[in-house]
PDB file of N, CA and C in Angstrom:
ATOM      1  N   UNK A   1      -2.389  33.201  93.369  1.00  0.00           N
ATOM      2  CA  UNK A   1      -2.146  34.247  92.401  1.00  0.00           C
ATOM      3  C   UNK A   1      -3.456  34.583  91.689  1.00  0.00           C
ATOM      4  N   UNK A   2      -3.628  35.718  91.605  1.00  0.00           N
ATOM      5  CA  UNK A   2      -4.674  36.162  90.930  1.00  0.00           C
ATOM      6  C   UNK A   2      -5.248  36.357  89.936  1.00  0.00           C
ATOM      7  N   UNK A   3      -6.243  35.595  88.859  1.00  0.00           N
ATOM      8  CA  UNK A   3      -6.291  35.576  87.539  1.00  0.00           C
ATOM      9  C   UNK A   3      -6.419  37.184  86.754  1.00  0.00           C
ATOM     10  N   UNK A   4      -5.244  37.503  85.895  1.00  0.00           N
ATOM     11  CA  UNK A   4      -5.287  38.473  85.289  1.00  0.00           C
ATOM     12  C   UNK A   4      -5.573  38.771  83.721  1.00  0.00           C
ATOM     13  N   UNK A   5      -6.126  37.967  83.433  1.00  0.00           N
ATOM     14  CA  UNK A   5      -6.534  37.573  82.038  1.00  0.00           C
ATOM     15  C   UNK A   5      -8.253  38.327  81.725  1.00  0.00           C
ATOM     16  N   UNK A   6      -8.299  39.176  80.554  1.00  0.00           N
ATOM     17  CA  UNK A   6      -9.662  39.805  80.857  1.00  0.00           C
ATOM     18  C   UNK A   6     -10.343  39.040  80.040  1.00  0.00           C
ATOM     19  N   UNK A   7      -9.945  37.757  78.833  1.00  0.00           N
ATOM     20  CA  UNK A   7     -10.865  37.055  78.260  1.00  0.00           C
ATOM     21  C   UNK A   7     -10.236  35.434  78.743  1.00  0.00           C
ATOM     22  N   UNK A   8     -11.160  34.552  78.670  1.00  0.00           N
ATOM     23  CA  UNK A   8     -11.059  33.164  79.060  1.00  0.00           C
ATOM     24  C   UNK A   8     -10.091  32.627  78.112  1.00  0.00           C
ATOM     25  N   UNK A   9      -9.602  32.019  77.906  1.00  0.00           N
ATOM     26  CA  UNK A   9      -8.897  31.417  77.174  1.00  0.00           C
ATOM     27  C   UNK A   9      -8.984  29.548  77.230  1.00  0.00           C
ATOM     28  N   UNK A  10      -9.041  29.017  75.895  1.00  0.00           N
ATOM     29  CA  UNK A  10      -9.044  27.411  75.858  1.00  0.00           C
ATOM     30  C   UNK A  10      -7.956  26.996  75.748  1.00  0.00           C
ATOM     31  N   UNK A  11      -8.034  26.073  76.736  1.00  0.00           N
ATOM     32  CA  UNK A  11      -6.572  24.813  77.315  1.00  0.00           C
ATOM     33  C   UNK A  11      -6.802  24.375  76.013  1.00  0.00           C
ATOM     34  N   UNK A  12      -5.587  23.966  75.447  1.00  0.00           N
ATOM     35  CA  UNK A  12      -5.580  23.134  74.059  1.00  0.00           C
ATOM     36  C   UNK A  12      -3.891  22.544  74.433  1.00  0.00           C
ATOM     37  N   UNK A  13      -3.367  21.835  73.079  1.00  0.00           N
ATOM     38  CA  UNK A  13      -1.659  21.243  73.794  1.00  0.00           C
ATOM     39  C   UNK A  13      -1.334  21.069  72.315  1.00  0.00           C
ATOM     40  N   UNK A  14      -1.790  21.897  71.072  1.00  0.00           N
ATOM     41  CA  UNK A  14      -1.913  21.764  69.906  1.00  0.00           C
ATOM     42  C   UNK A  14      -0.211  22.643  69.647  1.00  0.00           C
ATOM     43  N   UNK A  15       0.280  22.181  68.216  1.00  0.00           N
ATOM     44  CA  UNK A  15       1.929  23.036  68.321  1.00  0.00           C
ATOM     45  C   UNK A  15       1.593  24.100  67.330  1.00  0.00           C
ATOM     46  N   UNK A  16       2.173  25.165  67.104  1.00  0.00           N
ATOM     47  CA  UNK A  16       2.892  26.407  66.336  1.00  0.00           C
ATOM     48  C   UNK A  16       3.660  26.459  65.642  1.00  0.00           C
ATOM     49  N   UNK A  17       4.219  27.336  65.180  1.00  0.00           N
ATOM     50  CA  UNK A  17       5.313  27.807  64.312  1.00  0.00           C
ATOM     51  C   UNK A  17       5.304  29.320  64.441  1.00  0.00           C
ATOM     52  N   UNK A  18       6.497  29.435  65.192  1.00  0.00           N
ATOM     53  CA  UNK A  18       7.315  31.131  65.409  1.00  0.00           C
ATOM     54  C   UNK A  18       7.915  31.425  65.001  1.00  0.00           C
ATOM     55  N   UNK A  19       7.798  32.630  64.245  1.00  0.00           N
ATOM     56  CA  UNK A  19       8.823  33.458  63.070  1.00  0.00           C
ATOM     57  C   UNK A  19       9.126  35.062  63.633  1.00  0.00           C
ATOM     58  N   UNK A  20      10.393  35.060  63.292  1.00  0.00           N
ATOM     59  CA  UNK A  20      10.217  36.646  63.529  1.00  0.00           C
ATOM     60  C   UNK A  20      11.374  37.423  62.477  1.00  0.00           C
ATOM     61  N   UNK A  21      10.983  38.588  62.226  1.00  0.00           N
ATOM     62  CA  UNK A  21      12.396  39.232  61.123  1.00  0.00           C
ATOM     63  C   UNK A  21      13.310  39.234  61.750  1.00  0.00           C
ATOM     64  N   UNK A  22      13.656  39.409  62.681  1.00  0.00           N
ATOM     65  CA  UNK A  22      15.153  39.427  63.819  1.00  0.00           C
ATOM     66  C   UNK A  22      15.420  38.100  64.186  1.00  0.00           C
ATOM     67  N   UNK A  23      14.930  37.416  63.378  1.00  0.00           N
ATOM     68  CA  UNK A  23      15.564  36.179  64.357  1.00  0.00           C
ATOM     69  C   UNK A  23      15.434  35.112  62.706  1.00  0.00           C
ATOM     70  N   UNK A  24      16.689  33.920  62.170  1.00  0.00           N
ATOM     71  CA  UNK A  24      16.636  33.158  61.254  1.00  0.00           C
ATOM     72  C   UNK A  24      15.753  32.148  61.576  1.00  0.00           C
ATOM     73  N   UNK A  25      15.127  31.305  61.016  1.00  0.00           N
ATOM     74  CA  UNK A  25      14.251  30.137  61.080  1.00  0.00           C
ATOM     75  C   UNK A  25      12.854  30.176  61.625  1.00  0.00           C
ATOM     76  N   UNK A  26      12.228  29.406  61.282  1.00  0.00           N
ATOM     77  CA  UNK A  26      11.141  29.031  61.663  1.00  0.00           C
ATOM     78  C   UNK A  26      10.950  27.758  63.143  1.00  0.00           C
ATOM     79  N   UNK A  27      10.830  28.184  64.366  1.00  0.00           N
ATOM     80  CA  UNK A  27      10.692  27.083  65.686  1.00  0.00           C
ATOM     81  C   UNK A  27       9.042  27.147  65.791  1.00  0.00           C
ATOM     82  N   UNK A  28       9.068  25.347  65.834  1.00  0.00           N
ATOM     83  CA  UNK A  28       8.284  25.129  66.255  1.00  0.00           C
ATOM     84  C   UNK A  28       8.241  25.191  68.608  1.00  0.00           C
ATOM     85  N   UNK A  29       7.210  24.860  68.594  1.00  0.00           N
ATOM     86  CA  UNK A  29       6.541  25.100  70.152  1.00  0.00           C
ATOM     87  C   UNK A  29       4.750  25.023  70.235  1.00  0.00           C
ATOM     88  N   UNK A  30       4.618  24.918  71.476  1.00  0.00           N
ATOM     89  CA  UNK A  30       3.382  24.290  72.403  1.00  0.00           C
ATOM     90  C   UNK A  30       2.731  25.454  72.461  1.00  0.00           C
ATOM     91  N   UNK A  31       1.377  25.782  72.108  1.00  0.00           N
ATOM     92  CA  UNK A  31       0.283  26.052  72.456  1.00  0.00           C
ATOM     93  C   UNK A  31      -0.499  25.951  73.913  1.00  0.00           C
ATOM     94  N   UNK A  32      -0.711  26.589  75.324  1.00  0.00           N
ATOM     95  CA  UNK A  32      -0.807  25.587  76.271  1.00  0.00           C
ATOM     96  C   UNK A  32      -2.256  26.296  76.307  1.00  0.00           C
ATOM     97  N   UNK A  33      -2.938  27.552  75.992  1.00  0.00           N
ATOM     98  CA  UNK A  33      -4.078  27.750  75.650  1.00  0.00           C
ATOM     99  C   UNK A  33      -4.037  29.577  74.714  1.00  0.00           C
ATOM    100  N   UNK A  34      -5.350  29.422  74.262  1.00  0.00           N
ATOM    101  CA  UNK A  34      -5.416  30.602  73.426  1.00  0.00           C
ATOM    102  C   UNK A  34      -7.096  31.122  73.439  1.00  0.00           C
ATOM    103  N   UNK A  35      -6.609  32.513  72.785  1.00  0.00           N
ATOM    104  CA  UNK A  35      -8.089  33.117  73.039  1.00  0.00           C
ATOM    105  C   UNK A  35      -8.277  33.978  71.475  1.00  0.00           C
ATOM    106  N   UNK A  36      -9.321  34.573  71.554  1.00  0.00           N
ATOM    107  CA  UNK A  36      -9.102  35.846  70.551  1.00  0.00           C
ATOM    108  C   UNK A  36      -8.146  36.601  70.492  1.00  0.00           C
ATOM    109  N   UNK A  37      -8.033  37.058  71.915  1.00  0.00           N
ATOM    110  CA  UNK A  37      -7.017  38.403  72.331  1.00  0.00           C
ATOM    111  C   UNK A  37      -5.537  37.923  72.133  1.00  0.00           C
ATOM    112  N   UNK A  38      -5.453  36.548  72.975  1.00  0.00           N
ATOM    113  CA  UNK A  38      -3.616  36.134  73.189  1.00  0.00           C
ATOM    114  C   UNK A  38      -4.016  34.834  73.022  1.00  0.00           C
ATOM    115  N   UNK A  39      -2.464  34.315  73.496  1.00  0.00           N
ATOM    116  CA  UNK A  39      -2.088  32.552  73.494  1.00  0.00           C
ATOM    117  C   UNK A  39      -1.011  32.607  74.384  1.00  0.00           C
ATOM    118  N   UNK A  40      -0.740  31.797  75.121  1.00  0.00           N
ATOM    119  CA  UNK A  40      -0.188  30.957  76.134  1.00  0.00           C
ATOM    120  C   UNK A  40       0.887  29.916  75.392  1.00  0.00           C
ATOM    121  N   UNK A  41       2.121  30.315  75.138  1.00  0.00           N
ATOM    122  CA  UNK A  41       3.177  29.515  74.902  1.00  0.00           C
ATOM    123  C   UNK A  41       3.953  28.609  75.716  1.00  0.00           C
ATOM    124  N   UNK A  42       4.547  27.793  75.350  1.00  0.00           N
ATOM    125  CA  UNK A  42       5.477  27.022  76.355  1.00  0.00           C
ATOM    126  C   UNK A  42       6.686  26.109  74.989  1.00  0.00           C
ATOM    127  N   UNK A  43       7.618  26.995  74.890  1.00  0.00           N
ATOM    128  CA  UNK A  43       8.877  27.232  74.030  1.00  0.00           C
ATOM    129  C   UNK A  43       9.825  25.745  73.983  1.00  0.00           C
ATOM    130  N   UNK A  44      10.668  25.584  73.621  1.00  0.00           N
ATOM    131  CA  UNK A  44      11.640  24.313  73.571  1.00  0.00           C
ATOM    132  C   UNK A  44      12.909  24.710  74.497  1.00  0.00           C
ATOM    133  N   UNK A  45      13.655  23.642  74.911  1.00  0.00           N
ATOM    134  CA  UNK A  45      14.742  24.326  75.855  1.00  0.00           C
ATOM    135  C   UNK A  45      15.679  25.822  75.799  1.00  0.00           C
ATOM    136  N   UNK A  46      15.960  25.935  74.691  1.00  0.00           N
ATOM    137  CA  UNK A  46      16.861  26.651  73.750  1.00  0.00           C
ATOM    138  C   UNK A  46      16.103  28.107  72.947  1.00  0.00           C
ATOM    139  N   UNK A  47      14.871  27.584  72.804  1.00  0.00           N
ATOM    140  CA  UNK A  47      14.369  29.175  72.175  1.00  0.00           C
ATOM    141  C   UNK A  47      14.542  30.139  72.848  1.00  0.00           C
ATOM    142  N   UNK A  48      14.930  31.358  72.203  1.00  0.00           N
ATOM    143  CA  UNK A  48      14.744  32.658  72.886  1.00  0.00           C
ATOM    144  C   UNK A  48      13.393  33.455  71.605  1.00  0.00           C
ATOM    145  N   UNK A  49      12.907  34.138  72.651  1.00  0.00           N
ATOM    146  CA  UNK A  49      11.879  34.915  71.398  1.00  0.00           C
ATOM    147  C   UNK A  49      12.137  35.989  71.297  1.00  0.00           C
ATOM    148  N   UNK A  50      11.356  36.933  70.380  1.00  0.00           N
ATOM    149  CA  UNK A  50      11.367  38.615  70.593  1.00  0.00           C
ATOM    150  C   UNK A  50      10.527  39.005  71.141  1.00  0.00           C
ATOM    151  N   UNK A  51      10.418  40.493  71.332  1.00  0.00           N
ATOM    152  CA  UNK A  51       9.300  40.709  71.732  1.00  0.00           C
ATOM    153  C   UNK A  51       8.152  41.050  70.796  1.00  0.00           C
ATOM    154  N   UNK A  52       8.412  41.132  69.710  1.00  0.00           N
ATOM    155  CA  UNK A  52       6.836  41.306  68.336  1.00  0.00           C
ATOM    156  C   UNK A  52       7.644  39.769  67.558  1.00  0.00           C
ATOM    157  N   UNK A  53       6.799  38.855  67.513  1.00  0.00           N
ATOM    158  CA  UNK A  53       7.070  37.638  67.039  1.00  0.00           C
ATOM    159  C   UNK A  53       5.548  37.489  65.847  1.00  0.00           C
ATOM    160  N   UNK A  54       5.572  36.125  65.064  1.00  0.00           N
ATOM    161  CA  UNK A  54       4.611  35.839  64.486  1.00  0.00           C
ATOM    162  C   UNK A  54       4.471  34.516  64.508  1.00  0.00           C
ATOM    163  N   UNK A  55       3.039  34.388  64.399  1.00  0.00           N
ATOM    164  CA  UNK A  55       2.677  32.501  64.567  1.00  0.00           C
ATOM    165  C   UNK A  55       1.853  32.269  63.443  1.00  0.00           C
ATOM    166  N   UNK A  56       1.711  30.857  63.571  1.00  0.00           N
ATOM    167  CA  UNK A  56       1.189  30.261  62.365  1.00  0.00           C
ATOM    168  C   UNK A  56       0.656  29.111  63.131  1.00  0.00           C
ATOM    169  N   UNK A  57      -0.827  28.812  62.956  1.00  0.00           N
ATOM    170  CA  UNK A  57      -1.179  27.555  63.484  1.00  0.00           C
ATOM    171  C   UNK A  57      -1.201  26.198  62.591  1.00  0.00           C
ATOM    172  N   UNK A  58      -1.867  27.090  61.437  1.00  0.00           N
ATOM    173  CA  UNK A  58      -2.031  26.160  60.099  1.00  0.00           C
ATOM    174  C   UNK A  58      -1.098  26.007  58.839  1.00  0.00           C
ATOM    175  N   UNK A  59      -0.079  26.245  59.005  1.00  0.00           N
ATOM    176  CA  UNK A  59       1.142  26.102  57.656  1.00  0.00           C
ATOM    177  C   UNK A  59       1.390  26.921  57.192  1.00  0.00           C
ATOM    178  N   UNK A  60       1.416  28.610  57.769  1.00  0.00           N
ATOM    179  CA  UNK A  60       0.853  29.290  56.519  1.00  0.00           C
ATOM    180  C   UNK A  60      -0.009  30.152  55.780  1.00  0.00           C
ATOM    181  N   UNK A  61      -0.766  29.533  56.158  1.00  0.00           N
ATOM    182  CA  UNK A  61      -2.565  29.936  55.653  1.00  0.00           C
ATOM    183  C   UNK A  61      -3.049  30.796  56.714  1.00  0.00           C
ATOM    184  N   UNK A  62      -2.891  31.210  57.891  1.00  0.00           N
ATOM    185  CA  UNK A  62      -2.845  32.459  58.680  1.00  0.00           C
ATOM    186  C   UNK A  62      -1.750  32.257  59.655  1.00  0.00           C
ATOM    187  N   UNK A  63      -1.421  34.109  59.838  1.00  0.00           N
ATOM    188  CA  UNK A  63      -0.277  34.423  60.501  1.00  0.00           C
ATOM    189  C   UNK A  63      -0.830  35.415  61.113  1.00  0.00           C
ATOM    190  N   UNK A  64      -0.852  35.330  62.653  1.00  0.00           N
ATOM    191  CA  UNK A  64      -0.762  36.045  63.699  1.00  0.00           C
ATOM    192  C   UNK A  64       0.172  36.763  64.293  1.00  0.00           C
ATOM    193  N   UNK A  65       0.367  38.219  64.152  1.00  0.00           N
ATOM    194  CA  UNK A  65       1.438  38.857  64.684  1.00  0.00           C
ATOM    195  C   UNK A  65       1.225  39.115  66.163  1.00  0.00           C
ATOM    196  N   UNK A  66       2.200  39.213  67.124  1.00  0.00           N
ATOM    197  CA  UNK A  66       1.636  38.799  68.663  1.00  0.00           C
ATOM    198  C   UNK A  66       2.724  39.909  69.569  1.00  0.00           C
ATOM    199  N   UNK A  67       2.795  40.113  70.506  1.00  0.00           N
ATOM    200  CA  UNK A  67       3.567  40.784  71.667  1.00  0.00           C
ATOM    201  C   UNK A  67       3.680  40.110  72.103  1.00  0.00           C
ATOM    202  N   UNK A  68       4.841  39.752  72.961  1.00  0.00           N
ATOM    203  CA  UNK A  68       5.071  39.406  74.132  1.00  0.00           C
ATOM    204  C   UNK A  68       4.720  39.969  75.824  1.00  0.00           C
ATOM    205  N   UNK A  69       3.710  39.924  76.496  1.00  0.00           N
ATOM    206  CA  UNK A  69       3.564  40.779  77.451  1.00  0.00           C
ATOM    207  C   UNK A  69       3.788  40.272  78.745  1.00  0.00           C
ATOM    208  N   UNK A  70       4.303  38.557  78.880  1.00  0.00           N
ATOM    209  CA  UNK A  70       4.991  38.318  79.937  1.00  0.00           C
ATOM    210  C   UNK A  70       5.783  36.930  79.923  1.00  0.00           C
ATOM    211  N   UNK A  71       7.211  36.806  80.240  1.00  0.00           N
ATOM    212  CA  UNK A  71       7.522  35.141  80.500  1.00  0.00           C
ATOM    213  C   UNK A  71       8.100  35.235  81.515  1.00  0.00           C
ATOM    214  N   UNK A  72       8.045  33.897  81.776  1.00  0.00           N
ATOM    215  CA  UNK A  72       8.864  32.648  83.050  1.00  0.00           C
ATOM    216  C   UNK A  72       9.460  31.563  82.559  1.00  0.00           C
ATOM    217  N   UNK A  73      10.476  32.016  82.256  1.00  0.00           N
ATOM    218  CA  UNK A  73      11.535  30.531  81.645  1.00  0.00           C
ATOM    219  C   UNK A  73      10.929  29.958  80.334  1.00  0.00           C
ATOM    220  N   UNK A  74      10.534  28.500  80.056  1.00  0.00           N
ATOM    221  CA  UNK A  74      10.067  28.286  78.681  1.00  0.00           C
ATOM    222  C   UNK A  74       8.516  28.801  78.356  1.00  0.00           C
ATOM    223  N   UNK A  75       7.874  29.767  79.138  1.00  0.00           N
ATOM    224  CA  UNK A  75       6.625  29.851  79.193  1.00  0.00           C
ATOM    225  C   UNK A  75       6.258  31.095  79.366  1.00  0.00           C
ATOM    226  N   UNK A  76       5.360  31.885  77.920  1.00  0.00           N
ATOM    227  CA  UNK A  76       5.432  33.024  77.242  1.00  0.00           C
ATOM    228  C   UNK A  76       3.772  33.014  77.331  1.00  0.00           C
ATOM    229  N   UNK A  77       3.494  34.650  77.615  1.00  0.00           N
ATOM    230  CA  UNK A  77       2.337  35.259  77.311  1.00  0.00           C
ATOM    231  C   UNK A  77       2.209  35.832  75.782  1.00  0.00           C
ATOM    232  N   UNK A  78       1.533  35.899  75.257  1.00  0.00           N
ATOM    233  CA  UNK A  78       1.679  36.790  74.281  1.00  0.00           C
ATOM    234  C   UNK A  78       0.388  37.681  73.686  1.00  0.00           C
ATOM    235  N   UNK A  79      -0.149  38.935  73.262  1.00  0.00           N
ATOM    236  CA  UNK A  79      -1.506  39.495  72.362  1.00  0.00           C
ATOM    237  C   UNK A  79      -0.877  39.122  71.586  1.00  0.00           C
ATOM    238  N   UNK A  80      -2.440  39.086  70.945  1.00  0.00           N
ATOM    239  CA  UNK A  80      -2.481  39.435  69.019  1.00  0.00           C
ATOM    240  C   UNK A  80      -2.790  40.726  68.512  1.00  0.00           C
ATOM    241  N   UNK A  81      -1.949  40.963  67.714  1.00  0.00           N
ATOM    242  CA  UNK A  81      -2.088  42.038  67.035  1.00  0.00           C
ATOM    243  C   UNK A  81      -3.774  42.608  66.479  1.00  0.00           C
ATOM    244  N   UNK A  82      -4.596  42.755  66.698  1.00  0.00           N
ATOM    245  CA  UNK A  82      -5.385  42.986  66.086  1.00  0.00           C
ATOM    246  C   UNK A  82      -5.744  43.169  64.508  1.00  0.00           C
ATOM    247  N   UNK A  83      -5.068  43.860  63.544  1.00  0.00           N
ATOM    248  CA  UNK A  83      -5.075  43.750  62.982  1.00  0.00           C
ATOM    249  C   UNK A  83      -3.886  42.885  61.427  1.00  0.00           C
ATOM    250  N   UNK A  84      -3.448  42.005  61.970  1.00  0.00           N
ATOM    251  CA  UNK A  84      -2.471  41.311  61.552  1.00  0.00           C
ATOM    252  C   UNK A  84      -2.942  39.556  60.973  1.00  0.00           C
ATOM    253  N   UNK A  85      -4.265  39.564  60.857  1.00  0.00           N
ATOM    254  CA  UNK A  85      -4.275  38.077  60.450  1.00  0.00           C
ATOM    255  C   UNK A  85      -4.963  38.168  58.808  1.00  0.00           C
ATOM    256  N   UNK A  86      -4.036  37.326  57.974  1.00  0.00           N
ATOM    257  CA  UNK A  86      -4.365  36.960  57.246  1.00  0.00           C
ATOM    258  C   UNK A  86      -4.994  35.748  56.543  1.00  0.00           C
TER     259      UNK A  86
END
């Protein structure tokens, strides 16, 4: 399969926190790598996501608003919003 990714992205195995207005609670989930542009999810048995979700790496203290632009079962593509981090 052919790499379709236009920036590199770092393998990391560090966890998240996914929020979204359509959806109650805060789920945590796996990090499996990330870049400037996106991040590479891999979800818990049971999550379902949306497709405009938000993350949090650090508690809080920034929130990344993201797309969804491709999954396979527990394992999600996602951009970042560009202008969405605080």
């Amino acid at each position: 399969m052919a790499e379709r990714r236009q920036v590199d992205r770092i393998k990391t195995a560090n966890g998240t926190l996914i929020f979204s207005d359509r959806q109650r609670g805060v789920r945590s989930c796996a990090v499996r790598d990330i870049s400037d542009a996106g991040v590479g999810l891999r979800l818990n048995d049971r999550d379902v996501i949306t497709p405009i979700f938000k993350m949090t790496l650090d508690n809080f203290r920034n929130v990344r608003t993201c797309q969804v632009i491709w999954s396979r079962g527990r394992y999600v593509g996602a951009t970042f919003d560009a202008d969405t981090e605080r």
